[in-house]
Structure formats: structure tokens, C-alpha cells
C-alpha atoms as a PDB file:
ATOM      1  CA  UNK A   1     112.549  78.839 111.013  1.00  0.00           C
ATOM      2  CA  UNK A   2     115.236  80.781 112.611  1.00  0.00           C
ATOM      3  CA  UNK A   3     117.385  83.539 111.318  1.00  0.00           C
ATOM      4  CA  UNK A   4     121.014  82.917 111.205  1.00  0.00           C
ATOM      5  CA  UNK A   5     123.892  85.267 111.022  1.00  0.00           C
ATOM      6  CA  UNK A   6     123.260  85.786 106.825  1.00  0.00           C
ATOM      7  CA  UNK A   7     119.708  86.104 106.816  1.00  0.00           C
ATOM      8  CA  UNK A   8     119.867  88.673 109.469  1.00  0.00           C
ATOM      9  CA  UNK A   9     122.774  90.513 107.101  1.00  0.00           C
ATOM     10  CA  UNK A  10     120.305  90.475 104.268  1.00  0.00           C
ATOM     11  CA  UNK A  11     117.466  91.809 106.299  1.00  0.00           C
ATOM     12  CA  UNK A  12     119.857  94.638 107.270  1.00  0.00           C
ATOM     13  CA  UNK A  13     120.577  95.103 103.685  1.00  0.00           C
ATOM     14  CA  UNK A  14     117.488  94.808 102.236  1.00  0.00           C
ATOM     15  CA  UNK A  15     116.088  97.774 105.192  1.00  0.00           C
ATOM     16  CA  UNK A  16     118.801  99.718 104.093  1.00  0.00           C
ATOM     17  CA  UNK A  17     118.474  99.818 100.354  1.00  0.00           C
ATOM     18  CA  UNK A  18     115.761  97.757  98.923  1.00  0.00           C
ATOM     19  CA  UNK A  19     116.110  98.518  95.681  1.00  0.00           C
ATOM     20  CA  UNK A  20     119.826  96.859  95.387  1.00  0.00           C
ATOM     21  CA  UNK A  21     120.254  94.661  93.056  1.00  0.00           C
ATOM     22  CA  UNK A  22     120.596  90.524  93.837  1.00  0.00           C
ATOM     23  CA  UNK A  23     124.521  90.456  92.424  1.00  0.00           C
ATOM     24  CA  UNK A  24     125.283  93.643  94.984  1.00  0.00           C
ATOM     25  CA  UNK A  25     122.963  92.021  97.658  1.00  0.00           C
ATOM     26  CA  UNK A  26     124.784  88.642  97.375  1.00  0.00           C
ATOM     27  CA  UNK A  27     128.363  90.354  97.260  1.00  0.00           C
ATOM     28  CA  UNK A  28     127.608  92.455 100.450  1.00  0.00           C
ATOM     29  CA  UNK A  29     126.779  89.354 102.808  1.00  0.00           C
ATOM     30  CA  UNK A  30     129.450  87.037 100.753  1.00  0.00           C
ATOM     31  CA  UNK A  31     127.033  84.758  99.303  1.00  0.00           C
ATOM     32  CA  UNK A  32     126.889  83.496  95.267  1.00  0.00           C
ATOM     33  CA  UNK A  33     123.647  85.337  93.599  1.00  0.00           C
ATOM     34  CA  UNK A  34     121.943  82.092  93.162  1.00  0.00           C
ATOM     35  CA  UNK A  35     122.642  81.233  97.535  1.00  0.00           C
ATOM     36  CA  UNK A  36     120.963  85.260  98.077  1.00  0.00           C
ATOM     37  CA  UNK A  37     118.231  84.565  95.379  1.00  0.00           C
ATOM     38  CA  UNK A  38     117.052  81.653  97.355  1.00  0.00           C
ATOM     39  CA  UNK A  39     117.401  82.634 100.886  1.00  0.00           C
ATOM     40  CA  UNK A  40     115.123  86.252 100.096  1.00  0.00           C
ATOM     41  CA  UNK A  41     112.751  84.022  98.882  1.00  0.00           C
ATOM     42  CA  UNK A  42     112.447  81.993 101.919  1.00  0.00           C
ATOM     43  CA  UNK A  43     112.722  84.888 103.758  1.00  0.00           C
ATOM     44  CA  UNK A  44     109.531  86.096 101.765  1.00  0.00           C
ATOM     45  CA  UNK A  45     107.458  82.825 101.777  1.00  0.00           C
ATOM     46  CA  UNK A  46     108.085  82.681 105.628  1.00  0.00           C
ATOM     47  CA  UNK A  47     107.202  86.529 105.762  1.00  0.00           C
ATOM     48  CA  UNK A  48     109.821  88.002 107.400  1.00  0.00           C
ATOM     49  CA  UNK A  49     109.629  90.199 104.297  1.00  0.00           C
ATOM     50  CA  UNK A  50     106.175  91.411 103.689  1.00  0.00           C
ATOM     51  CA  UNK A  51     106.649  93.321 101.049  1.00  0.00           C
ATOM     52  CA  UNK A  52     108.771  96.342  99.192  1.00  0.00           C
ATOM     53  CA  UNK A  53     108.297 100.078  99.519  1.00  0.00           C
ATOM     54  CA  UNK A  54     109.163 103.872  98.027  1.00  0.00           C
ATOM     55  CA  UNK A  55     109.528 106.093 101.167  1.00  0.00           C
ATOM     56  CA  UNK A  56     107.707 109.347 100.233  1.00  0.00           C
ATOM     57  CA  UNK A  57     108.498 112.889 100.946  1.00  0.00           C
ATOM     58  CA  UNK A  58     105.104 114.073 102.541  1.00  0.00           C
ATOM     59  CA  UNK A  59     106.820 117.808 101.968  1.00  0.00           C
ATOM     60  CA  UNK A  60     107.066 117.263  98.328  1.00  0.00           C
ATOM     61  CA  UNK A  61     103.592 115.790  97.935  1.00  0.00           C
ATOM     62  CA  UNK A  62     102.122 118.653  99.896  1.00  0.00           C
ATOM     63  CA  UNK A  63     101.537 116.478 103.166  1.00  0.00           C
ATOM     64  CA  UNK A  64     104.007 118.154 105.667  1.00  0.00           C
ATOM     65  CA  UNK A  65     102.318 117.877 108.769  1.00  0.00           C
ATOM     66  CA  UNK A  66     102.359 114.916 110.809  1.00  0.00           C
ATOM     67  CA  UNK A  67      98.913 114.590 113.672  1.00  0.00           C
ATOM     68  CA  UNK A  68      98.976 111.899 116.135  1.00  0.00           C
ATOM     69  CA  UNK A  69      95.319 111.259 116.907  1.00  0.00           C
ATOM     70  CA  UNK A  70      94.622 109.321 120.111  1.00  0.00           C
ATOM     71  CA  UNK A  71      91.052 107.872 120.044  1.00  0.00           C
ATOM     72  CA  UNK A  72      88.806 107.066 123.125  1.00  0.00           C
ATOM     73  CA  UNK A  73      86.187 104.487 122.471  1.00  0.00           C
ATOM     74  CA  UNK A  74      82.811 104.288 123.996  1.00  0.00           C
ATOM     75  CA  UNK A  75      82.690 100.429 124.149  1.00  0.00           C
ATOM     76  CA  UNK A  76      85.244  97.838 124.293  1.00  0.00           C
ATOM     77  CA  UNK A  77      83.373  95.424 122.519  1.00  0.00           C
ATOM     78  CA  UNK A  78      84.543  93.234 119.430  1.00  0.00           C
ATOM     79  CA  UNK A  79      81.786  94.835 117.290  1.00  0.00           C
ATOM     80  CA  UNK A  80      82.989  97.740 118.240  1.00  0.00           C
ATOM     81  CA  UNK A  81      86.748  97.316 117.937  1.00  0.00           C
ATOM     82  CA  UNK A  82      86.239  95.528 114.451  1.00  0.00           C
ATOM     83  CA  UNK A  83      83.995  98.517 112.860  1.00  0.00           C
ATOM     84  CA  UNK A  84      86.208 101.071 114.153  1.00  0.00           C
ATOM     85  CA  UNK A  85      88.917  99.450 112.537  1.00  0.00           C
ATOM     86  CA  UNK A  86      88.073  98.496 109.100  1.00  0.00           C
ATOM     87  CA  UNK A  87      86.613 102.285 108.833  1.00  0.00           C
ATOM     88  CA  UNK A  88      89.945 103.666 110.136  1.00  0.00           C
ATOM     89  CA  UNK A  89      91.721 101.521 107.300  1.00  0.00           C
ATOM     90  CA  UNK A  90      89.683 103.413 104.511  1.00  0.00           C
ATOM     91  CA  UNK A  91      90.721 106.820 105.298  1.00  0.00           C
ATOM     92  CA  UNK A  92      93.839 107.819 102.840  1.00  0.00           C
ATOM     93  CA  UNK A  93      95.691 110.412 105.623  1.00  0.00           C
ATOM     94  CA  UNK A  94      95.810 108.277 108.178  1.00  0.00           C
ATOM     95  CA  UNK A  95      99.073 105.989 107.820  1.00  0.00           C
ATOM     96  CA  UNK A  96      99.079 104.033 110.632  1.00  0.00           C
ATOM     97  CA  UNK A  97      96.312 102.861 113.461  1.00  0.00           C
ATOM     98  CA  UNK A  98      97.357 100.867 116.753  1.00  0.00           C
ATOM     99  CA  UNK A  99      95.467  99.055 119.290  1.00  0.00           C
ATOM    100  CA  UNK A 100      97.198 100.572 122.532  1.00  0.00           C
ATOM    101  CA  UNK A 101      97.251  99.805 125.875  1.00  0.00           C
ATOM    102  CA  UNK A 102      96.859 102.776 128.459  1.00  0.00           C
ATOM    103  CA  UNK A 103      94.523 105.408 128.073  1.00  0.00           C
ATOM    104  CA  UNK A 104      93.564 105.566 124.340  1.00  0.00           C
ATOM    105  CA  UNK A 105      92.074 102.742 122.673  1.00  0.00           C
ATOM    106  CA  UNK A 106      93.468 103.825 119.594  1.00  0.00           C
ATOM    107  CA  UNK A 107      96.808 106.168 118.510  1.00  0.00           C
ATOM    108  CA  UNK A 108      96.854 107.197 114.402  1.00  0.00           C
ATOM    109  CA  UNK A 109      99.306 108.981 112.800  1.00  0.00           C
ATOM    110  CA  UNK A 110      97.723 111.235 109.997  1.00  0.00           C
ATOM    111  CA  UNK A 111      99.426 113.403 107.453  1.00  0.00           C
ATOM    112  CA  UNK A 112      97.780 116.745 106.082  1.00  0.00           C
ATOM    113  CA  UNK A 113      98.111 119.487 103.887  1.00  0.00           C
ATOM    114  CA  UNK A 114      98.020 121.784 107.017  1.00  0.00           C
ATOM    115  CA  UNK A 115      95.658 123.140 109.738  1.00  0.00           C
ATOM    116  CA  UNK A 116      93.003 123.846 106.830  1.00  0.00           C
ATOM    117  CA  UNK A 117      93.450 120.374 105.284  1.00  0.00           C
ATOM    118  CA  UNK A 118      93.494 117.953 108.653  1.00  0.00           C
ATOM    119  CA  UNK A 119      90.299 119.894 109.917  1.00  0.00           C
ATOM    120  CA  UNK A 120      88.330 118.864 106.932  1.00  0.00           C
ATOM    121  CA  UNK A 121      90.026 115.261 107.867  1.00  0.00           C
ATOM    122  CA  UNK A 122      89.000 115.223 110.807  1.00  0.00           C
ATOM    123  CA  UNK A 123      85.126 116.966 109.726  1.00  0.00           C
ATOM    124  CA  UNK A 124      84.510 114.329 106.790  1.00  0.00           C
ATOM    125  CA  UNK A 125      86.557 111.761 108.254  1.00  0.00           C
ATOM    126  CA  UNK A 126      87.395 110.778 111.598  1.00  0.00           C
ATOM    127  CA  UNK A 127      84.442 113.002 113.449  1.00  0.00           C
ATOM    128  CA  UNK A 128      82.151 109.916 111.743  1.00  0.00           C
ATOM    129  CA  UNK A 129      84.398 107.185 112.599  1.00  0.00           C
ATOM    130  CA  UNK A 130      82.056 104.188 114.590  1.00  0.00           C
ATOM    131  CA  UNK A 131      82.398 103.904 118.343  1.00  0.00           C
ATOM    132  CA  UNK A 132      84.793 106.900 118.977  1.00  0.00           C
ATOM    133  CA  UNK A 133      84.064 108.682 122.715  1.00  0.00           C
ATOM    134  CA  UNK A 134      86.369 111.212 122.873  1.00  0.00           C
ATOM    135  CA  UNK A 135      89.281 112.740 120.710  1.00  0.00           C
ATOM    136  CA  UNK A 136      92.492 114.111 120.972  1.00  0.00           C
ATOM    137  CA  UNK A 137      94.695 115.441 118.527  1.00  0.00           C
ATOM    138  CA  UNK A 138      98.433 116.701 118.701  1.00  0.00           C
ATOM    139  CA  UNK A 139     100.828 118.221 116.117  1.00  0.00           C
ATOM    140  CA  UNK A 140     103.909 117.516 115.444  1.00  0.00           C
ATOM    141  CA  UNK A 141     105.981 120.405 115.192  1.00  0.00           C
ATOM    142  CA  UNK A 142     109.134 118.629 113.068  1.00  0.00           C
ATOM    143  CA  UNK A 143     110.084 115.035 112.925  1.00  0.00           C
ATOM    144  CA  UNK A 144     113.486 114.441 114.585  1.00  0.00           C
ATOM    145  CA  UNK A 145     114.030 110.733 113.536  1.00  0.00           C
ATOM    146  CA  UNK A 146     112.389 108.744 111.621  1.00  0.00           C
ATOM    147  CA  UNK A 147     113.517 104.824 111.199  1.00  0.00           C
ATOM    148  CA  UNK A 148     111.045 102.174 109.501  1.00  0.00           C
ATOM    149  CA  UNK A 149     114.491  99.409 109.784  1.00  0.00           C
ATOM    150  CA  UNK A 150     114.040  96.935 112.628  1.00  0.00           C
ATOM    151  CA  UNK A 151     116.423  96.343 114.854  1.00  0.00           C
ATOM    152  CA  UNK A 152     117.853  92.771 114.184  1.00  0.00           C
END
């Protein structure tokens, strides 16, 4: 399926403020509630939606430093890859993982408590992760933007 001009006004929406209702939703791309109701759930079923989400503050849940951790690999192999990754997925701090092309195999971003806090992460956590040849870690000092909307 292809989007048309609506859907990609409700996708806008929806990025914006997910938590607005279907009657507001409708109104704000000129559609009747029952015309929005249907087209979000297409837009579900076909997943162009995957799901809904609370952004956090990491400062209020005492998280409020950011580590981007690029990860060196000492094979290339699918065995490899594939137990690297599922025991990436299992470690709570680390929010995102990508396969990357260029001089890391892999680039996570990992929240922490601090210093203190990301190296026991890194000790109990991703010092034992399958595969890994070399390490490196960098801190963010403050996060200037920050977008999770797509462009459309």
C-alpha cells in the first residue's frame, strides 16, 4: 500500500502527540472519527505503526548520561553476528544496537546512572558480550536534539 496525502497527516499527528484522542485526530486531518478509526488501523495492520510509546526523562529516572558504545567484532560470521545480538538485546541500559557499516560492527547507545554506574555496565555487562574484539566508548556531554518523528 501507499501512503496518500491523509495517512501521511495522521502519521505526522500521531508522532507528534500519540496520546490524542480519535475525535481530535480525525478533526485535525478533516476526516469523520469513524474514516480516522479505520485508516490507523490499516496503518497498524500494514505496520507503518508498530506500536505506542511514553518518552522518558532519563534525568528524572536517574539515567542522565547518554554512552555511545562502538563495538569491534572478532569474526564476521552469522554465528557470531546472531549471538552478539540476541545478548546485546538482554541488557536493560542499552537502548538501541545497530549493525553499521564502516569501522564498528556495532554502535549502542546506553544510558547510566553516571561514570560509577556505566562502568559496572560495562564490567557485568558488555565486557562478557560474545564475539566483541575491541571497544570503544564515548560520552555524551548534553543532548542537543533529540527527534524519534520520521520525516514523512
Amino acid at each position: 500500500m501507499s501512503l496518500d496525502a491523509i495517512d501521511r497527516r495522521l502519521l505526522g499527528a500521531l508522532q507528534r502527540t500519540g496520546r490524542v484522542s480519535n475525535a481530535d485526530l480525525a478533526e485535525s486531518v478533516g476526516l469523520s472519527p469513524s474514516a480516522c478509526h479505520r485508516r490507523v488501523q490499516r496503518l497498524e495492520q500494514e505496520g507503518y505503526i508498530r506500536g505506542y510509546v511514553a518518552l522518558l526523562d532519563p534525568r528524572k529516572l536517574a539515567k542522565p548520561t547518554t554512552v555511545f558504545v562502538e563495538i569491534t567484532l572478532q569474526g564476521q560470521a552469522d554465528e557470531v553476528l546472531e549471538a552478539f545480538e540476541r545478548a546485546v538485546a538482554r541488557i536493560p541500559d542499552v537502548l538501541e544496537c545497530h549493525l553499521m557499516a564502516g569501522q564498528a560492527d556495532y554502535l549502542l547507545k546506553v544510558v547510566a546512572a553516571g561514570t560509577e554506574d556505566f562502568a559496572r555496565i560495562h564490567r557485568r555487562h558488555l565486557a562478557r558480550l560474545p564475539g566483541v574484539g575491541q571497544m570503544q566508548s564515548s560520552f555524551a556531554l548534553r543532548t542537543v536534539f533529540e527527534s524519534t518523528a520520521l520525516p514523512l
